[in-house]
Protein backbone atom coordinates (compact mmCIF):
# COMPACT_ATOMS: atom_id res chain seq x y z
CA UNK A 1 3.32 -5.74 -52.75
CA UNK A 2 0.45 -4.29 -50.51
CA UNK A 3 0.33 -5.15 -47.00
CA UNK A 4 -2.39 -7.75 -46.17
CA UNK A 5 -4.00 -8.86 -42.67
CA UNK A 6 -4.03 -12.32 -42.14
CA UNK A 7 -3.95 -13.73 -38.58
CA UNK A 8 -0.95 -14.75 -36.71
CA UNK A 9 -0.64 -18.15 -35.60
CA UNK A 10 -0.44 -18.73 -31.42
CA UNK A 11 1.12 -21.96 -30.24
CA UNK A 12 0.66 -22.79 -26.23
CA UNK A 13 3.44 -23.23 -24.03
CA UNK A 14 4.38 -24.32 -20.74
CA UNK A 15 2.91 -22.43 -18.04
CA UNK A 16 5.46 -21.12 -15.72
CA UNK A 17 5.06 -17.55 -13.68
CA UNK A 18 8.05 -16.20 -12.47
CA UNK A 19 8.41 -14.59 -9.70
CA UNK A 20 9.46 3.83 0.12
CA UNK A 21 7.33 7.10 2.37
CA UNK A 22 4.83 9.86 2.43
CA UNK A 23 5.35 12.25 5.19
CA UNK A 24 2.69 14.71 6.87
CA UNK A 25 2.80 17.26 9.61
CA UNK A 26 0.21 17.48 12.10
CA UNK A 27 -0.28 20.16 14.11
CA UNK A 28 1.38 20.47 17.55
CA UNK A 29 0.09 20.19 20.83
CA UNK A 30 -0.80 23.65 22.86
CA UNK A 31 1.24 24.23 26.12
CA UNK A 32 -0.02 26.88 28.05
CA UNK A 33 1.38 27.95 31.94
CA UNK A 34 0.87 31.17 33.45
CA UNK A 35 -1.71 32.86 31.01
CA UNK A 36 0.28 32.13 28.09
CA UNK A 37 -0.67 29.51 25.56
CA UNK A 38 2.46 28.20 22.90
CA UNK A 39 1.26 26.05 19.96
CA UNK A 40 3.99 24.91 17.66
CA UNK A 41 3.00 24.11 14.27
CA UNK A 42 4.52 20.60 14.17
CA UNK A 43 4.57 18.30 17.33
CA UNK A 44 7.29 16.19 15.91
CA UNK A 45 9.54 17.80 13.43
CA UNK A 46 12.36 16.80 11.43
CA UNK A 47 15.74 17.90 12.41
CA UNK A 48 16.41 21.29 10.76
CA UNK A 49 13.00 21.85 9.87
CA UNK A 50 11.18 25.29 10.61
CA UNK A 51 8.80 25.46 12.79
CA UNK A 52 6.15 28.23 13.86
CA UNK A 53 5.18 29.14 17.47
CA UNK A 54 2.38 30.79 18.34
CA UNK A 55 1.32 32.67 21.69
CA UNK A 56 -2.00 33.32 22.78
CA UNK A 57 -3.55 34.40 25.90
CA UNK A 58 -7.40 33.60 26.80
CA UNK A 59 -6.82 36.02 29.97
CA UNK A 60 -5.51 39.08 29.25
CA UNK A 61 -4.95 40.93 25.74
CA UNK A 62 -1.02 40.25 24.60
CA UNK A 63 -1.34 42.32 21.22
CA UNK A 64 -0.75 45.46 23.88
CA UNK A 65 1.96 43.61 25.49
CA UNK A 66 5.71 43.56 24.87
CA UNK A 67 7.20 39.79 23.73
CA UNK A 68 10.42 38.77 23.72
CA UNK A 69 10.84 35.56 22.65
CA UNK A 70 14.67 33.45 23.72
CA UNK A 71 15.76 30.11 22.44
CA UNK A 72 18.26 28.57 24.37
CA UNK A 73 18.64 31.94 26.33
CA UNK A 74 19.33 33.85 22.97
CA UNK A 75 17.02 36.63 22.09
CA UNK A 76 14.99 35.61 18.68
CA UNK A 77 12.66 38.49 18.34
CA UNK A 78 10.96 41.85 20.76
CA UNK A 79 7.91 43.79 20.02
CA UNK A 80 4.79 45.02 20.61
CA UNK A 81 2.28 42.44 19.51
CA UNK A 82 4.87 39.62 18.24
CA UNK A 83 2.65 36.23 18.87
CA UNK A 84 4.69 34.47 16.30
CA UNK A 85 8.22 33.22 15.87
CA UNK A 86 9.95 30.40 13.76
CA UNK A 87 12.55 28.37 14.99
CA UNK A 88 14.62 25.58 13.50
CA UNK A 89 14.01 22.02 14.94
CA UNK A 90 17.74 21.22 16.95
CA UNK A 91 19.48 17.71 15.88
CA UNK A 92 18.79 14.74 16.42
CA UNK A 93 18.75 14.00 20.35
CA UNK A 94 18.61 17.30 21.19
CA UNK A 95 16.53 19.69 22.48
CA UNK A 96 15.78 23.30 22.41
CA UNK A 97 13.95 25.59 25.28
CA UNK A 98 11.94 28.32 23.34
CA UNK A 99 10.75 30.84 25.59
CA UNK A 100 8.38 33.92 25.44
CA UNK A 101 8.11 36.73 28.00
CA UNK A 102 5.06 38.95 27.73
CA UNK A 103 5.23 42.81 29.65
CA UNK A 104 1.76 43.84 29.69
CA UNK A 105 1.47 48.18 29.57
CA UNK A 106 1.18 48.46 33.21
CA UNK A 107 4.07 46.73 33.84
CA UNK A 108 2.65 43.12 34.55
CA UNK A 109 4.69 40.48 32.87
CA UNK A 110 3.93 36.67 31.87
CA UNK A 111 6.34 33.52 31.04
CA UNK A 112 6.05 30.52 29.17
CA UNK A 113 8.37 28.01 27.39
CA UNK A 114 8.06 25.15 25.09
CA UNK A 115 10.70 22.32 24.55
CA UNK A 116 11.27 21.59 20.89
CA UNK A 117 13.05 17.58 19.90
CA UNK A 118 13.40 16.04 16.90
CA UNK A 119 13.21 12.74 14.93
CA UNK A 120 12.03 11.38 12.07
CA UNK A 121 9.82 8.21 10.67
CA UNK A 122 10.47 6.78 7.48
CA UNK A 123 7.41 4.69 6.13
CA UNK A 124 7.80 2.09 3.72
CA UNK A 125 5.09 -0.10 2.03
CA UNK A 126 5.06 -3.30 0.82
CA UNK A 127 2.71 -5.28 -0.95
CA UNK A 128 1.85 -8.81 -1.75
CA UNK A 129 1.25 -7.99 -5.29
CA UNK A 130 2.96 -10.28 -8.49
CA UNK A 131 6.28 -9.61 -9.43
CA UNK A 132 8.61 -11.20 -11.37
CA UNK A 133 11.67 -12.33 -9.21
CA UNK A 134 14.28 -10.42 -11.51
CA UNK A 135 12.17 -7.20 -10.95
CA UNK A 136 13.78 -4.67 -8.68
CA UNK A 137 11.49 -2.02 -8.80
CA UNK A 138 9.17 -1.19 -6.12
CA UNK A 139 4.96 -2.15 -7.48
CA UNK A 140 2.10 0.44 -6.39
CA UNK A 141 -0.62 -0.76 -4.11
CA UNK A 142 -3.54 -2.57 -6.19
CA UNK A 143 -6.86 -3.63 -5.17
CA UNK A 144 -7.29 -6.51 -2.53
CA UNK A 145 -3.81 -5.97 -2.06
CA UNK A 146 -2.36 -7.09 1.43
CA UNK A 147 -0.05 -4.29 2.81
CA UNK A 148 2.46 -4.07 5.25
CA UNK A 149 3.84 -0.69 6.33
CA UNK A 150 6.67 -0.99 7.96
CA UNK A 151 8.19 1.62 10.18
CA UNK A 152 11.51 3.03 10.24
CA UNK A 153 12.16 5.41 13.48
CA UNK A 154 15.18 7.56 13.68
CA UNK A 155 14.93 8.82 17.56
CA UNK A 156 18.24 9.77 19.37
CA UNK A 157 19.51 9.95 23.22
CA UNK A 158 21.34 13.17 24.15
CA UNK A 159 24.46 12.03 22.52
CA UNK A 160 22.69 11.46 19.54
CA UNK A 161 22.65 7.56 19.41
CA UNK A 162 19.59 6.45 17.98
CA UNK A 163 17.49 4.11 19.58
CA UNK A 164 16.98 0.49 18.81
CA UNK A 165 13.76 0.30 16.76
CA UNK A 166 13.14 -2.98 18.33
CA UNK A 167 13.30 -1.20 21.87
CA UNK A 168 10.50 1.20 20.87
CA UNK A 169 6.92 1.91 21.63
CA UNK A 170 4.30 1.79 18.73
CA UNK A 171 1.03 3.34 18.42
CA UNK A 172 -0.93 2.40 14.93
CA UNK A 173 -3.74 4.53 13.65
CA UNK A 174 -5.97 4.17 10.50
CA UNK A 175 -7.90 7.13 9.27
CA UNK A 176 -7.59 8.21 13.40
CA UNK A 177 -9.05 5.36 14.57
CA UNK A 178 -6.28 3.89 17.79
CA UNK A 179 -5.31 0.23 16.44
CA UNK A 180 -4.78 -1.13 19.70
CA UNK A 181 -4.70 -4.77 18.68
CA UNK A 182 -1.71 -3.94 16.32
CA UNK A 183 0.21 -1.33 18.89
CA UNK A 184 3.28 -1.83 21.38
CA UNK A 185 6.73 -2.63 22.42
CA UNK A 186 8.74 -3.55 19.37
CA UNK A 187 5.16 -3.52 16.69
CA UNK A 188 7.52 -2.03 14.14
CA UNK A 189 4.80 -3.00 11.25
CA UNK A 190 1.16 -3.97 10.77
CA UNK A 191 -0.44 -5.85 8.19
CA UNK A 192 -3.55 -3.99 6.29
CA UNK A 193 -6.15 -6.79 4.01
CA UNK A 194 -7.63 -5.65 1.29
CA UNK A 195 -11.03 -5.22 1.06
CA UNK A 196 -13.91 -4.69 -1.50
CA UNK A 197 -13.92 -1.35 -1.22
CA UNK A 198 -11.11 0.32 -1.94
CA UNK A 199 -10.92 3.34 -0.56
CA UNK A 200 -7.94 5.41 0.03
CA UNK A 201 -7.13 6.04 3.78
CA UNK A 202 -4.24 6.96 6.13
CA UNK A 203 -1.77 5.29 8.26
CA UNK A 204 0.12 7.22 11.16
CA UNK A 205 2.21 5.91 13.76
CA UNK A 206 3.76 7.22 16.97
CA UNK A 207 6.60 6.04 17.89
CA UNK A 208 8.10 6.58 21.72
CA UNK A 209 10.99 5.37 24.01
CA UNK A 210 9.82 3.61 27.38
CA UNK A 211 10.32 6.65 29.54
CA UNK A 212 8.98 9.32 26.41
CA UNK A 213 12.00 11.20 26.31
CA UNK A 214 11.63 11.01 23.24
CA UNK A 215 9.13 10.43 19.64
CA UNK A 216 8.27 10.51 16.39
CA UNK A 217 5.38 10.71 14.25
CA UNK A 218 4.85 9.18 10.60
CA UNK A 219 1.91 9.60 8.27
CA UNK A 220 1.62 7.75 4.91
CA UNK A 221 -1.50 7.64 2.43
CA UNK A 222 -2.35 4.70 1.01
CA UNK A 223 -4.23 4.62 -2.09
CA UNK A 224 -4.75 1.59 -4.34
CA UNK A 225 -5.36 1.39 -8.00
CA UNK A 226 -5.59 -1.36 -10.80
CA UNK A 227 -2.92 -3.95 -11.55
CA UNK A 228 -0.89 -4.17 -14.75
CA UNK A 229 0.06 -6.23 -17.43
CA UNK A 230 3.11 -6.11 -19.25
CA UNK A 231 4.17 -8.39 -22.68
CA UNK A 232 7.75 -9.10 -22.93
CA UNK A 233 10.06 -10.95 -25.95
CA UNK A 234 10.46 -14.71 -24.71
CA UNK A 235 13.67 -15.52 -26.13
CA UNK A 236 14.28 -19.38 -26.56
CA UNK A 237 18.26 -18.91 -25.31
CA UNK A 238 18.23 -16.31 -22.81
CA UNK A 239 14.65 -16.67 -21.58
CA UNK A 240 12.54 -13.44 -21.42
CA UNK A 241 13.75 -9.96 -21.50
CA UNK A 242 12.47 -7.93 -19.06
CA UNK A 243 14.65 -5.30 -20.29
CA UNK A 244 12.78 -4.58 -23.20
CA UNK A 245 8.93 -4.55 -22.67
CA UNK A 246 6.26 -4.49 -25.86
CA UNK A 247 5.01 -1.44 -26.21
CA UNK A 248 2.57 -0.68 -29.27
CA UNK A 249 4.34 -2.39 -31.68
CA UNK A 250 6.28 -5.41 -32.28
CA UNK A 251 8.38 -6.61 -35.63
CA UNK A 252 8.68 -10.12 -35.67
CA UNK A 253 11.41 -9.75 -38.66
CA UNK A 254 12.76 -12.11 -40.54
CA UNK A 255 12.76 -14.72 -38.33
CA UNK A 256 8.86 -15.56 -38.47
CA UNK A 257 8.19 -16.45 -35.12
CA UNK A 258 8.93 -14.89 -31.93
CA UNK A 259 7.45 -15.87 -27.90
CA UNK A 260 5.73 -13.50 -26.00
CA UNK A 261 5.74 -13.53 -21.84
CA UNK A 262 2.32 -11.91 -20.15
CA UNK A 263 3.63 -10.49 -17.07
CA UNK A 264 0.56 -9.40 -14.61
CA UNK A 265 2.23 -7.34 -12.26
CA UNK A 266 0.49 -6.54 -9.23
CA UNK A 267 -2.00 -9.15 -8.60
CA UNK A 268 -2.83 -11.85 -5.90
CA UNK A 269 -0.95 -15.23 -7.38
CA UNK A 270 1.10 -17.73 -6.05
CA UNK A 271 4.96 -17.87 -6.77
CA UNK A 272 3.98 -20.58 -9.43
CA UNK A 273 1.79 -21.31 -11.54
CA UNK A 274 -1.68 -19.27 -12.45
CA UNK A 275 -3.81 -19.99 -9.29
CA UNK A 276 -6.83 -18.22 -9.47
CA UNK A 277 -6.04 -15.63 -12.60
CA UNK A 278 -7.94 -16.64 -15.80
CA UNK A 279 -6.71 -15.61 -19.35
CA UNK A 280 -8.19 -14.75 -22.88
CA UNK A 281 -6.16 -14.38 -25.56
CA UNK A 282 -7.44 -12.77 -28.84
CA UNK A 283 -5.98 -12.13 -32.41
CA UNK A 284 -7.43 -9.55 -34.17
CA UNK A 285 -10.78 -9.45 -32.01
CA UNK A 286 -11.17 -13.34 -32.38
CA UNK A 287 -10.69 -15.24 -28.48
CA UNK A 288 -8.54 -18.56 -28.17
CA UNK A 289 -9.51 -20.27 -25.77
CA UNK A 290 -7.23 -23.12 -26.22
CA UNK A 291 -4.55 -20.47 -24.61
CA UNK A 292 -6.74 -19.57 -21.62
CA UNK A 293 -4.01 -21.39 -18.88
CA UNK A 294 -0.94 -19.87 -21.10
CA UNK A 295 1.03 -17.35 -19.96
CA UNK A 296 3.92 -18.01 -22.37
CA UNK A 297 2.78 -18.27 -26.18
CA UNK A 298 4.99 -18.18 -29.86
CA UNK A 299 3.73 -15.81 -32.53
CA UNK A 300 4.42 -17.37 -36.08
CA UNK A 301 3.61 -15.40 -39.02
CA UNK A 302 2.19 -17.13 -42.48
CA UNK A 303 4.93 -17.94 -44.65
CA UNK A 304 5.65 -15.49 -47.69
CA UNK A 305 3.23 -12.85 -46.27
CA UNK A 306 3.16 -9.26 -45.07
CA UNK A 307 0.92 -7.70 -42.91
CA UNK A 308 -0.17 -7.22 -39.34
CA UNK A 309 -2.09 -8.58 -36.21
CA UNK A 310 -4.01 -7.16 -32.91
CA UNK A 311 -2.93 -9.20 -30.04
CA UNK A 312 -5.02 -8.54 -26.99
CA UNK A 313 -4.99 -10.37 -23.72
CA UNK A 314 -7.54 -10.03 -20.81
CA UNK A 315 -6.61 -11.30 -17.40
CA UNK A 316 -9.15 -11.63 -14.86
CA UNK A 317 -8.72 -12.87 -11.09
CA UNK A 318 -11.19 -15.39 -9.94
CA UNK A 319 -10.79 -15.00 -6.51
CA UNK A 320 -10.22 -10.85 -5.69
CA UNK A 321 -12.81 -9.42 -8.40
CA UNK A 322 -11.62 -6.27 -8.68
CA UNK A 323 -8.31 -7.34 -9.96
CA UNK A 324 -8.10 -7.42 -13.62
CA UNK A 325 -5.98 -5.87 -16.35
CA UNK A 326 -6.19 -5.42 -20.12
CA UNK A 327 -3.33 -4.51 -22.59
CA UNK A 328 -2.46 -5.79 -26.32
CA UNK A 329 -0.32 -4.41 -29.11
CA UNK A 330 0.50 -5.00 -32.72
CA UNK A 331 2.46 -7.61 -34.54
CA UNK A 332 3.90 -6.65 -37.62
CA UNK A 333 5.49 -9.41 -40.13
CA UNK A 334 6.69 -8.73 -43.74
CA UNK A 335 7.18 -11.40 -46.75
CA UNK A 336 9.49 -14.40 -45.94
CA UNK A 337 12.60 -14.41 -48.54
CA UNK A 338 12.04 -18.11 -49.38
CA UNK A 339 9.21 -19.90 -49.23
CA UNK A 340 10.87 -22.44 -46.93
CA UNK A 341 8.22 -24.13 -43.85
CA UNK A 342 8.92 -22.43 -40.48
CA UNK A 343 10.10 -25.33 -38.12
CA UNK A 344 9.74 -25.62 -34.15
């Protein structure tokens, strides 16, 4: 028998809605003493991590000269012309004395020496986006979003103890704009609104002990994007499975009816209950607006018939207009074995 398309049936239920770090480098901060100028490429490296020194002179013409360069009083590198050298960062708490010695061809001779630390900022965003309590996954940031970026410092005294993150100093920038409102002792995380236009930006933070001895610097980019939606299989014993999303396609089998969950993941709603997100549900292109508060609904197929059905569902939020989401797939039911009324 040839497959047919009549319309699934949708029956409303009870509502109920069930509930790290980008890192950048910035360049480091000239030192220069005695006609010698050392830039290292990174301010605030990681420990381990290789960074680049340069010398330069605005004074007198070090390509002729003769640089030795000395970490910790080992010899790294001599030669005619050497401006640059690479270093690793020392562990955590420590430090490490990088020093460059330029002879000049008449025998003239100039010093300088940078101090190298380490430490490193983890970043980690969260957002007050929808998700369903069971959901352990982490959601991306979506428009109108609210996001908090918390900061996680890893700064160490000389014996390498790290420092109590509440104990620290914190200095917030967006985009390189000083947030002085959101900055100081113990500020470990700020609090970013959404707005209407969402435009992708960048938080940094620096974070210092009391007397300096020692920082950090974190960068993170924030960039939002749509919210989701996601159908799962409602089962009436064990509730829905969130283990097995709809994709495409779903076979409703022998059984005749099956529920479907809407999950919008990622948008501004309360714990319970739709607040201000709207729904439209449509079979095959035709809207039910009888369903527009469900987020639950059954799908019963007519009895001794084969064929298949668009479901599409539209959610909308009332409130933050840029929030909306669109995703449906296809039911597909084949000829009960009996003729026998499906009961609910």
């Amino acid at each position: 028998m040839g497959m047919s398309f009549k319309p699934l049936i949708l029956l409303g239920f009870s509502i109920v809605l069930l509930s790290s770090a980008s890192f950048a480098q910035a360049q480091g901060i000239p030192n220069t003493i005695g006609g010698l100028e050392l830039t290292p490429s990174i301010s605030n490296p990681s420990p381990g991590q290789s960074v680049t020194i340069t010398v330069r002179s605005y004074s007198v013409d070090i390509n002729s000269a003769t640089l030795t360069w000395t970490a910790d009083g080992k010899t790294l590198e001599t030669g005619i012309g050497s401006t640059v050298v690479t270093v690793k960062a020392p562990a955590l708490g420590k430090k490490l004395t990088v020093n460059v010695t330029a002879v000049m061809p008449d025998g003239t001779s100039f010093r300088n020496e940078l101090i190298l630390t380490s430490g490193s900022i983890d970043m980690i965003i969260e957002t007050n986006g929808y998700r369903p309590t069971t959901f352990l996954g982490k959601l991306p940031v979506v428009y109108q979003n609210t996001v908090k970026i918390v900061a996680v410092p890893h700064l160490a005294n000389s014996s390498g103890t790290e420092y109590d993150p509440k104990t620290l100093l914190y200095k917030w920038d967006q985009n390189g704009n000083a947030m002085e409102d959101l900055s100081g002792y113990g500020k470990q995380s700020v609090s970013i609104p959404g707005t209407l236009i969402p435009r992708p930006y960048v938080m940094s933070v620096t974070v210092l002990t009391r007397d300096e001895n020692a920082q950090g610097v974190g960068y993170i980019s924030v960039t939002p994007g749509s919210p989701s939606l996601v159908f799962y299989k409602n089962d009436p014993l064990y509730g829905p499975l969130y283990n097995n999303a709809i994709m495409n396609t779903m076979y409703l089998g022998s059984q005749r009816e099956t529920g479907v969950l809407a999950v919008p993941y990622g948008f501004n709603a309360p714990a319970s209950g739709l607040g201000n997100l709207s729904l439209t549900w449509f079979i095959n292109g035709g809207e039910h607006p009888e369903l527009s508060s469900n987020q639950s609904v059954t799908l019963r197929a007519p009895d001794a018939s084969a064929g298949s059905s668009n479901i599409q569902l539209n959610i909308a939020n009332g409130k933050d207009i840029l929030q909306k989401a669109s995703a449906s797939f296809q039911a597909v039911f084949s000829a009960s074995a009996t003729n026998q009324p499906v009961t609910f």
